[in-house]
Structures are given as C-alpha cells and as structure tokens.
N, C-alpha and C. Protein backbone atom coordinates (compact mmCIF):
# COMPACT_ATOMS: atom_id res chain seq x y z
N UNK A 1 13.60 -9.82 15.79
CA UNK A 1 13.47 -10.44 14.49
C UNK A 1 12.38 -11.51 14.56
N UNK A 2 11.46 -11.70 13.86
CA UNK A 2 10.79 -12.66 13.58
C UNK A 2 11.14 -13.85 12.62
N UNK A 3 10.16 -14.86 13.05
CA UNK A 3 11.01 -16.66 12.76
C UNK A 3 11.67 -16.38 11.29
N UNK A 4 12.29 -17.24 10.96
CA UNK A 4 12.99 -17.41 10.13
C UNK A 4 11.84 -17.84 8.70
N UNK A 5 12.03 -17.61 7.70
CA UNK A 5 11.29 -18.34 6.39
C UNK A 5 12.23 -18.75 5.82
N UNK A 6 11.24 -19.82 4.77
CA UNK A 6 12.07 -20.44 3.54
C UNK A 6 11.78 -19.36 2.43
N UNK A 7 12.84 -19.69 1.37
CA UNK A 7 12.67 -18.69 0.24
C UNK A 7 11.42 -19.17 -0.65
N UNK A 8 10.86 -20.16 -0.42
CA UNK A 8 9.87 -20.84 -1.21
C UNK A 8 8.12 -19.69 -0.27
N UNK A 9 8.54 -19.50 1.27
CA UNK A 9 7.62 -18.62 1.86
C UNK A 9 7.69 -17.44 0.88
N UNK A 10 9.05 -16.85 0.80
CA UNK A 10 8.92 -15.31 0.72
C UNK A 10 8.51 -15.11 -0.99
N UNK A 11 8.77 -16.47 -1.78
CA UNK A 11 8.33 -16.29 -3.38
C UNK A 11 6.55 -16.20 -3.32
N UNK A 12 6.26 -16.79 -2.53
CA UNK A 12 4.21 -16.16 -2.37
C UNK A 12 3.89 -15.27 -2.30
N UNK A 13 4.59 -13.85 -1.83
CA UNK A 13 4.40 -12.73 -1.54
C UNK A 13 4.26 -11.74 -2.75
N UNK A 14 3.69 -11.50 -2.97
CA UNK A 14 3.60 -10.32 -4.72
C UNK A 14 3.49 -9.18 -4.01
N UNK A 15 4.41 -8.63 -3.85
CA UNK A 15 4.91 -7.27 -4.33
C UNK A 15 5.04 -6.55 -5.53
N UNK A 16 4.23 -5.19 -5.82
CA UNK A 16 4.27 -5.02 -6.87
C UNK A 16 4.45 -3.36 -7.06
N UNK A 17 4.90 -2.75 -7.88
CA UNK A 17 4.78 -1.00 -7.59
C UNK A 17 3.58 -0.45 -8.54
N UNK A 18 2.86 0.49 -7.76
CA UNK A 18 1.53 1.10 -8.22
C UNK A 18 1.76 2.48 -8.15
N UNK A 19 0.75 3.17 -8.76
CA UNK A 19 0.32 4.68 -8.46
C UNK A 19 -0.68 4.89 -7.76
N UNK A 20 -0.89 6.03 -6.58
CA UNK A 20 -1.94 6.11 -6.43
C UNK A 20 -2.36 7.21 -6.76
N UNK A 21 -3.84 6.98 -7.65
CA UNK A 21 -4.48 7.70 -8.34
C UNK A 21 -5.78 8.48 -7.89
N UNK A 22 -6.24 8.17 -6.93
CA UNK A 22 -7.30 9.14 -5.39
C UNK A 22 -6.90 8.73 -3.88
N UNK A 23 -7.20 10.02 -3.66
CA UNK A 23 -6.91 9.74 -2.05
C UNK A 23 -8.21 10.62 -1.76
N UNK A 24 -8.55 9.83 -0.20
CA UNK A 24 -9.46 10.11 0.40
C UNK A 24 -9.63 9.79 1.73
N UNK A 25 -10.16 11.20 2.61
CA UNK A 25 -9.91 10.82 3.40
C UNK A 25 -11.42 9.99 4.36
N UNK A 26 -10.54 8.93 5.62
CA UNK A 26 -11.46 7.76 5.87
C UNK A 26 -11.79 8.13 7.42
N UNK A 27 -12.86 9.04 7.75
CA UNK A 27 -13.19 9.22 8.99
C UNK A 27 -13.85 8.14 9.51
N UNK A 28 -14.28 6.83 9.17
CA UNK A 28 -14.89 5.95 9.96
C UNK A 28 -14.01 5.15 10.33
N UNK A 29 -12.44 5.20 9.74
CA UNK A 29 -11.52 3.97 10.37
C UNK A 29 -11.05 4.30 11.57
N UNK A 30 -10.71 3.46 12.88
CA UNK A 30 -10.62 3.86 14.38
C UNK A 30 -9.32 4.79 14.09
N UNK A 31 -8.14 4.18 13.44
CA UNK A 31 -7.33 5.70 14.08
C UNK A 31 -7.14 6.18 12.14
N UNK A 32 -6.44 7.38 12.26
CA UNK A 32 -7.03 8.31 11.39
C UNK A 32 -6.09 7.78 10.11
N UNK A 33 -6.78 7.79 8.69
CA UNK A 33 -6.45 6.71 7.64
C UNK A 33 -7.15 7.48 6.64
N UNK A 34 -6.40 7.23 5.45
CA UNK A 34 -6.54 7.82 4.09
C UNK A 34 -7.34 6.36 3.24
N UNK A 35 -8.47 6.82 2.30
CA UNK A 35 -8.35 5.47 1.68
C UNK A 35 -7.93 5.59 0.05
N UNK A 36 -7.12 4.75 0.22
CA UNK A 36 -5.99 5.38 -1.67
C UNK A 36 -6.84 4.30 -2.48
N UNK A 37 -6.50 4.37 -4.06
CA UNK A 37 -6.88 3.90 -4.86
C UNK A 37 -5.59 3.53 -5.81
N UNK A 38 -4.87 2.53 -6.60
CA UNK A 38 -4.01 2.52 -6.53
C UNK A 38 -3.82 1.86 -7.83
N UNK A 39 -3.49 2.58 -8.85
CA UNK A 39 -2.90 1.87 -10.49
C UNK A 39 -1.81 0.81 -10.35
N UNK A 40 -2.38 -0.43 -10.62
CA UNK A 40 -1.13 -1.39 -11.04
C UNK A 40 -1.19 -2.12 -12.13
N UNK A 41 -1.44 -1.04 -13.16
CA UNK A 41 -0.92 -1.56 -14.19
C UNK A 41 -2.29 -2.56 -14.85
N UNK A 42 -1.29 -4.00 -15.08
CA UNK A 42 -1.91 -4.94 -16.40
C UNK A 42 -3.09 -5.81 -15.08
N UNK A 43 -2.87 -5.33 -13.85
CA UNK A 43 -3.01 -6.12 -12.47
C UNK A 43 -4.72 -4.96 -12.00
N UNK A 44 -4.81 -4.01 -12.61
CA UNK A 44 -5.79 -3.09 -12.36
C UNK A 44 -5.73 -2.48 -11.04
N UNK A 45 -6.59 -1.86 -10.61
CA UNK A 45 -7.13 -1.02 -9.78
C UNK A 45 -7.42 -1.58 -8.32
N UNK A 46 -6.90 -1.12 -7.34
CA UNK A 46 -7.11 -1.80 -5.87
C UNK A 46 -7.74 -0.38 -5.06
N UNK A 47 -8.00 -1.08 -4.45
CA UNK A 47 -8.12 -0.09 -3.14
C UNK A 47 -7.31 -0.57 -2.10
N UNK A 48 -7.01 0.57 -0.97
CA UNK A 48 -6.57 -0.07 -0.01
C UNK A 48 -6.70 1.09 1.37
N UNK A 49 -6.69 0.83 2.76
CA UNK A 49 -6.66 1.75 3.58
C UNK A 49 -5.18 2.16 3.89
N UNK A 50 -4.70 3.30 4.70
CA UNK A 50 -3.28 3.39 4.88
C UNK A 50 -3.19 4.50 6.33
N UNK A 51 -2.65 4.10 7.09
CA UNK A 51 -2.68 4.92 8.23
C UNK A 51 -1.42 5.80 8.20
N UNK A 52 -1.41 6.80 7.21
CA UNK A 52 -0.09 7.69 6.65
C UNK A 52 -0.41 9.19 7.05
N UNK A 53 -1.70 9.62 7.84
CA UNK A 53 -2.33 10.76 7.99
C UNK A 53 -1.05 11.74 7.95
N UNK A 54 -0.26 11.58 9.41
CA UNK A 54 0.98 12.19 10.09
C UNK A 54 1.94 12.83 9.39
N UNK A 55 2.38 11.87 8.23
CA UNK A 55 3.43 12.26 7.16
C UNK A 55 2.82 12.72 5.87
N UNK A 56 2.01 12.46 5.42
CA UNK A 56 1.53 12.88 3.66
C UNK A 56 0.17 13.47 4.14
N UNK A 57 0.10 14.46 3.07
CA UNK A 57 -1.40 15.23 2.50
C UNK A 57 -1.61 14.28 1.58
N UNK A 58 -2.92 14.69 1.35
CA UNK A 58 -3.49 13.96 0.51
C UNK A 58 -2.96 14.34 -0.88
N UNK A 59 -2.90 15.72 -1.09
CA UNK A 59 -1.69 16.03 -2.25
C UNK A 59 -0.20 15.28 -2.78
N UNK A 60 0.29 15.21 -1.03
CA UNK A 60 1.80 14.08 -1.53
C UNK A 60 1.49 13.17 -2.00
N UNK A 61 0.64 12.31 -1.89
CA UNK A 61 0.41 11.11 -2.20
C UNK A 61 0.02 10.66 -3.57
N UNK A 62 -1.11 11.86 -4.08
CA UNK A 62 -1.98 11.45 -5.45
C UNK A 62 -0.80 11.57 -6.22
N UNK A 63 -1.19 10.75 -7.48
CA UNK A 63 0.79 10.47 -8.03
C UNK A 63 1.58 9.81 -7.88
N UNK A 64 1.49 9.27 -6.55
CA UNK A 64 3.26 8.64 -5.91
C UNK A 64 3.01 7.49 -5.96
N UNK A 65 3.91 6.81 -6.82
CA UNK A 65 4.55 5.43 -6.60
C UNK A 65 4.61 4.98 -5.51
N UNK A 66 4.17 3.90 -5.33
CA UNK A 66 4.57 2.93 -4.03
C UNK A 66 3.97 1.53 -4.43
N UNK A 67 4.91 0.94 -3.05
CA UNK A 67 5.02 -0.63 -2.98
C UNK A 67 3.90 -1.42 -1.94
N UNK A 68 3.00 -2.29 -2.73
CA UNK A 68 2.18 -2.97 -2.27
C UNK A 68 2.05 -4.25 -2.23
N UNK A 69 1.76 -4.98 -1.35
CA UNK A 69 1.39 -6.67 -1.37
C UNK A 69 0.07 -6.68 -2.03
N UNK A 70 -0.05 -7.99 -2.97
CA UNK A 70 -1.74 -7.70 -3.90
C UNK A 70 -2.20 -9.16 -3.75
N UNK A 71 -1.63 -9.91 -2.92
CA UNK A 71 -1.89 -11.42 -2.53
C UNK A 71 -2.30 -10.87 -1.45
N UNK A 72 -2.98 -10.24 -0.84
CA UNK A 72 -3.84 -10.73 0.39
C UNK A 72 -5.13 -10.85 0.20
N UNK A 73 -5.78 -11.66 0.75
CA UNK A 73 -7.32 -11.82 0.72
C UNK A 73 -7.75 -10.52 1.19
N UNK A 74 -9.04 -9.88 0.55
CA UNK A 74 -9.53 -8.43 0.99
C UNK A 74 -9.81 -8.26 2.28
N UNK A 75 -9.56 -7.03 3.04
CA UNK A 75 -10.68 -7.10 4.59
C UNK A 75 -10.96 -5.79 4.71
N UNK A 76 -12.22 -6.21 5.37
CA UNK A 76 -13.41 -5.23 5.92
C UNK A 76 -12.32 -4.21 7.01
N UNK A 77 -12.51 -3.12 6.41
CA UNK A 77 -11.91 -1.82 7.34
C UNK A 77 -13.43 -1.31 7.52
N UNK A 78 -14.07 -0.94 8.49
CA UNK A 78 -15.17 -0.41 8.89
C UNK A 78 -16.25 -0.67 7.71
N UNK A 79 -16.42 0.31 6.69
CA UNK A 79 -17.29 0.26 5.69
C UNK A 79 -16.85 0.28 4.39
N UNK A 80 -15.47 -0.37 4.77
CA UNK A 80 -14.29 -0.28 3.61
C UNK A 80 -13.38 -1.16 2.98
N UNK A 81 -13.58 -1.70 1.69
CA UNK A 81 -12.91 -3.13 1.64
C UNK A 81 -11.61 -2.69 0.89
N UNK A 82 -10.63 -3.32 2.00
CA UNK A 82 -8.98 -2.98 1.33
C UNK A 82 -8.19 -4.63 0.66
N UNK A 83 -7.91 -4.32 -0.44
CA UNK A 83 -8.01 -5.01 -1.52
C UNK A 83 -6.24 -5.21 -1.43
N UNK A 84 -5.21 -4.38 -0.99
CA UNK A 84 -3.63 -4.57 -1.03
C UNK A 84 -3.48 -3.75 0.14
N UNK A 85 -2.48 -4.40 0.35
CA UNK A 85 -1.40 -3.98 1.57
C UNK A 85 -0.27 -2.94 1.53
N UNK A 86 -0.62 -1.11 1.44
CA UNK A 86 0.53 -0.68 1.21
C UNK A 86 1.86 -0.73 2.20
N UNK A 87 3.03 -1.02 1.94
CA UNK A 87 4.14 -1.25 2.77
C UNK A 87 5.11 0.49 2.97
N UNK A 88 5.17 0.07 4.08
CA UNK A 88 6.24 1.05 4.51
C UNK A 88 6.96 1.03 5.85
N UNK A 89 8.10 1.42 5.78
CA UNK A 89 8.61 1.39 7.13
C UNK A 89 7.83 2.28 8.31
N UNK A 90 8.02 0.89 9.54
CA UNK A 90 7.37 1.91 11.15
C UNK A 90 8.31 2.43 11.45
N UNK A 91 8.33 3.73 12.30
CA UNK A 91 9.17 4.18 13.07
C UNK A 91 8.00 5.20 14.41
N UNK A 92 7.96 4.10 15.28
CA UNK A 92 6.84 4.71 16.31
C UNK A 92 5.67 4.46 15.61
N UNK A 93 4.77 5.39 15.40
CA UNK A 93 3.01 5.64 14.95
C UNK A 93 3.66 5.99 13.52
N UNK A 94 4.41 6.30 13.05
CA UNK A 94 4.82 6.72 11.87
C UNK A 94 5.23 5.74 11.08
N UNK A 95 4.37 5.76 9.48
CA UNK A 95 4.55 4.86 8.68
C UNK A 95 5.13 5.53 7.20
N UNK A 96 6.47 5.21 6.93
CA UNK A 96 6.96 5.91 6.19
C UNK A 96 7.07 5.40 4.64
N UNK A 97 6.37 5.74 3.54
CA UNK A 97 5.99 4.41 2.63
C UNK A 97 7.45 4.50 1.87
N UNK A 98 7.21 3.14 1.16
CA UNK A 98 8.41 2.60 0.32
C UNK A 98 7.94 2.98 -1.15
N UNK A 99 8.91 3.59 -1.72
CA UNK A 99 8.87 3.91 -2.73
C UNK A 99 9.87 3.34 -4.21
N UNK A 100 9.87 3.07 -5.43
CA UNK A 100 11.01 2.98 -6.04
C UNK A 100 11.40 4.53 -6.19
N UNK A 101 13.30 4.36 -6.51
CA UNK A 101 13.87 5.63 -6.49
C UNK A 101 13.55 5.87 -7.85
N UNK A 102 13.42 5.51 -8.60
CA UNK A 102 12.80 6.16 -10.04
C UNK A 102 11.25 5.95 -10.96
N UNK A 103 10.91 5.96 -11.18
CA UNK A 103 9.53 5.82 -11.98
C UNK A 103 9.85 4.60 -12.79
N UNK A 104 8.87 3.45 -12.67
CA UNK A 104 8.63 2.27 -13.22
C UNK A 104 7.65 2.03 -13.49
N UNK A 105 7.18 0.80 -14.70
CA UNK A 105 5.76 0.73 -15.11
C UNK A 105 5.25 0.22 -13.87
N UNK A 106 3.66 0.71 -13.60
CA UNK A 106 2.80 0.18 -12.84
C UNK A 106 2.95 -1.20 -12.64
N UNK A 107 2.75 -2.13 -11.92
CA UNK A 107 2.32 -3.24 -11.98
C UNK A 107 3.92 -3.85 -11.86
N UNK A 108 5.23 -3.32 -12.08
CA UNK A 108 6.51 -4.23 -11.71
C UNK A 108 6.57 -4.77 -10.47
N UNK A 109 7.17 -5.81 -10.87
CA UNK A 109 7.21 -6.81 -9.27
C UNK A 109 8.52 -6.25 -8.80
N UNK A 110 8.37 -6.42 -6.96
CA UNK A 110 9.30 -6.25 -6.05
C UNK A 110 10.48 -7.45 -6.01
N UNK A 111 11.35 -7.70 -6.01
CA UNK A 111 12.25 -8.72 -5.88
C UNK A 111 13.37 -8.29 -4.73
C-alpha cells in the first residue's frame, strides 16, 4: 500500500468518463502503445498514450467508455503529447481499463 492521503489530496484528482473516439497505433513509443483520442464531453478532446496492446484491438476500444485523470500536466511520449491519464487496473504487463457499467454523459466526474 502506498502512504496514506488526506481527502483534501484525493479531491485534486479529476477523474472523469470519456469516449474514445480514434485509436491508433504508436510504433515510436518504447514498449508497444495505442495512441487514443478521447471525448469528454463539455471538457473536449484529449489525447492520450495507453499501453493496452495485449488486451484490446483497436476495434474494442473505438467507442468504449473509460476513466481518465485530465489534471495532469501534458508529457512528451516520444513524438507524442499525452494530454490525460487513462486508468486501469495492473495485473502483471496487463492493463485492464476501468470502465462505467453503463453509458454516461462524456465528461461525468469519478467520485
């Protein structure tokens, strides 16, 4: 487990649920990575990288809801600026994304 936070830490964190609306794949990132594009809503359009090769086609993905951090400052992935943080559970090299169980507007916050 890692240190403990205050709830005043974990209220900075914006979590929010998006679509992603292109996928593509990112042969210049070191290990092998899709780069999504991702509808949130009233919050617009992100990019982001995602190292999900293993589990999703690029087919599963275009469409699918998922949960992103949109408070991080952007960073340079090779020749690639990732704009949110998609979340998902590790298990080994395997990153299994978080999804809501039903369809919600773009852009709802995580709580």
């Amino acid at each position: 487990m890692k240190d403990t936070i205050t709830f005043e830490d974990f209220t900075k964190v914006d979590l929010r649920v998006g679509t992603i609306i292109e996928v593509n794949d990112f042969p210049k990132a070191r290990n092998p990575a899709y780069q999504l594009t991702i509808d949130f809503g009233d919050l617009g359009i992100r990019k982001s990288s995602a190292q999900i090769t293993t589990l999703y086609t690029k087919e599963e993905l275009l469409n699918r809801q998922i949960v992103a951090t949109v408070n991080f400052p952007k960073k340079q992935i090779a020749n690639f600026m990732s704009e949110c943080l998609v979340m998902g559970a590790v298990e080994g090299k395997d990153v299994i994304l978080l999804s809501p169980e039903q369809k919600v507007k773009n852009g709802s916050t995580v709580a």
